[in-house]
Protein backbone atom coordinates (compact mmCIF):
# COMPACT_ATOMS: atom_id res chain seq x y z
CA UNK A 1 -35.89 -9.26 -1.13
CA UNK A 2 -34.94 -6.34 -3.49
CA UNK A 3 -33.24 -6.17 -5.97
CA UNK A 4 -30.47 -4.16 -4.67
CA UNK A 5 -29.87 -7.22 -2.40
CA UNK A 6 -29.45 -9.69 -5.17
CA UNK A 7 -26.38 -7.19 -6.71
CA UNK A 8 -23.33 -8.14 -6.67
CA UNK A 9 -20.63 -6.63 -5.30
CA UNK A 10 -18.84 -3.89 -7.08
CA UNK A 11 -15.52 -5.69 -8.66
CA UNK A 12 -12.24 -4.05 -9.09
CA UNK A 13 -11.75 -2.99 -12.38
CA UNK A 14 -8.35 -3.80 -14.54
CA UNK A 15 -6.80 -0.17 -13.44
CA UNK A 16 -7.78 -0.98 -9.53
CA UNK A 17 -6.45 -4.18 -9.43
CA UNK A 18 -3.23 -3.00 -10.44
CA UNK A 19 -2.99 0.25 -8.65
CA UNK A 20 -3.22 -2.63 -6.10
CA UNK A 21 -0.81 -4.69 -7.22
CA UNK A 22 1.68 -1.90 -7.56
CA UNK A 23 0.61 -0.66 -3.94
CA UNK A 24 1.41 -4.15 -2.35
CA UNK A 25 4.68 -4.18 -3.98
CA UNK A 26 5.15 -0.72 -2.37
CA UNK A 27 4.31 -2.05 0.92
CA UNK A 28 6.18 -4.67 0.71
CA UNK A 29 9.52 -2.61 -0.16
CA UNK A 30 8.52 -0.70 3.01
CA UNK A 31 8.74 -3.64 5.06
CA UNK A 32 12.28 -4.64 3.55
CA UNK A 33 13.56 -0.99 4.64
CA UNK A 34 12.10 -1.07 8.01
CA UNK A 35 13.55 -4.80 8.52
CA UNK A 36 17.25 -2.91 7.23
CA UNK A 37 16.62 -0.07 9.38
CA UNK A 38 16.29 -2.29 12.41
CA UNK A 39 19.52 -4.16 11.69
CA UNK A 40 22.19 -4.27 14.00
CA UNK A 41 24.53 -3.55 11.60
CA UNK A 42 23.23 -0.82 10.09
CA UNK A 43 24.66 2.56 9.86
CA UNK A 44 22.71 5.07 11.86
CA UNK A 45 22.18 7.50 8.72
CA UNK A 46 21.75 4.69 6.46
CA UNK A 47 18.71 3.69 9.40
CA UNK A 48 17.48 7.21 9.11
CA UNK A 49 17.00 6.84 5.43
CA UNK A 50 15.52 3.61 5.25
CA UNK A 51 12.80 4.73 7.56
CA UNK A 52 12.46 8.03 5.57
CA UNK A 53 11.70 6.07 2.63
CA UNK A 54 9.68 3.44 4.46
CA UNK A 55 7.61 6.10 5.43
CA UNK A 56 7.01 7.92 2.29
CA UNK A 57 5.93 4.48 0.64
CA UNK A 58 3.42 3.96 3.09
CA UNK A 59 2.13 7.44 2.87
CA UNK A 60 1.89 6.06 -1.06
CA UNK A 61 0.19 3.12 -0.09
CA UNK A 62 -2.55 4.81 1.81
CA UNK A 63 -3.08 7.30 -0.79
CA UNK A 64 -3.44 4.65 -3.58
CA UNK A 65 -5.76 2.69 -1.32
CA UNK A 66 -7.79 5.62 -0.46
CA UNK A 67 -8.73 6.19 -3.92
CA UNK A 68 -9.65 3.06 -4.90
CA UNK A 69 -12.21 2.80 -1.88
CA UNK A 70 -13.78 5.57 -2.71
CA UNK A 71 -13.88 4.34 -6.57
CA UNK A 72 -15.60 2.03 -5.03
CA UNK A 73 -18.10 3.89 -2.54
């Protein structure tokens, strides 16, 4: 075996971790406006806008988690 076998994994630093924290939190906001969006009682515009903003905090998401994979690569 080599050396490079016996490594260990790279670990998320302090920053990473958080930027992942935050971007969970994100996601999870998403979810809540998609979950108001699809409610039946839910103004149309109002539905508009939540899934506007779901959308932009996704977009968010994936650009956080982007970065920190290729931190990582």
């Amino acid at each position: 075996m080599t050396d490079s076998e016996h490594q260990d994994p790279k670990k998320f630093s302090a920053k990473q971790r958080e930027d992942l924290g935050d971007a969970r939190l994100v996601l999870e906001t998403a979810v809540h406006n998609l979950r108001a969006a699809t409610s039946q009682t839910i103004d149309p515009a109002e539905a508009i806008a939540a899934l506007q903003t779901a959308l932009t905090m996704t977009e968010q998401t994936i650009t956080t988690l982007r970065r920190v994979h290729q931190a990582l690569a």
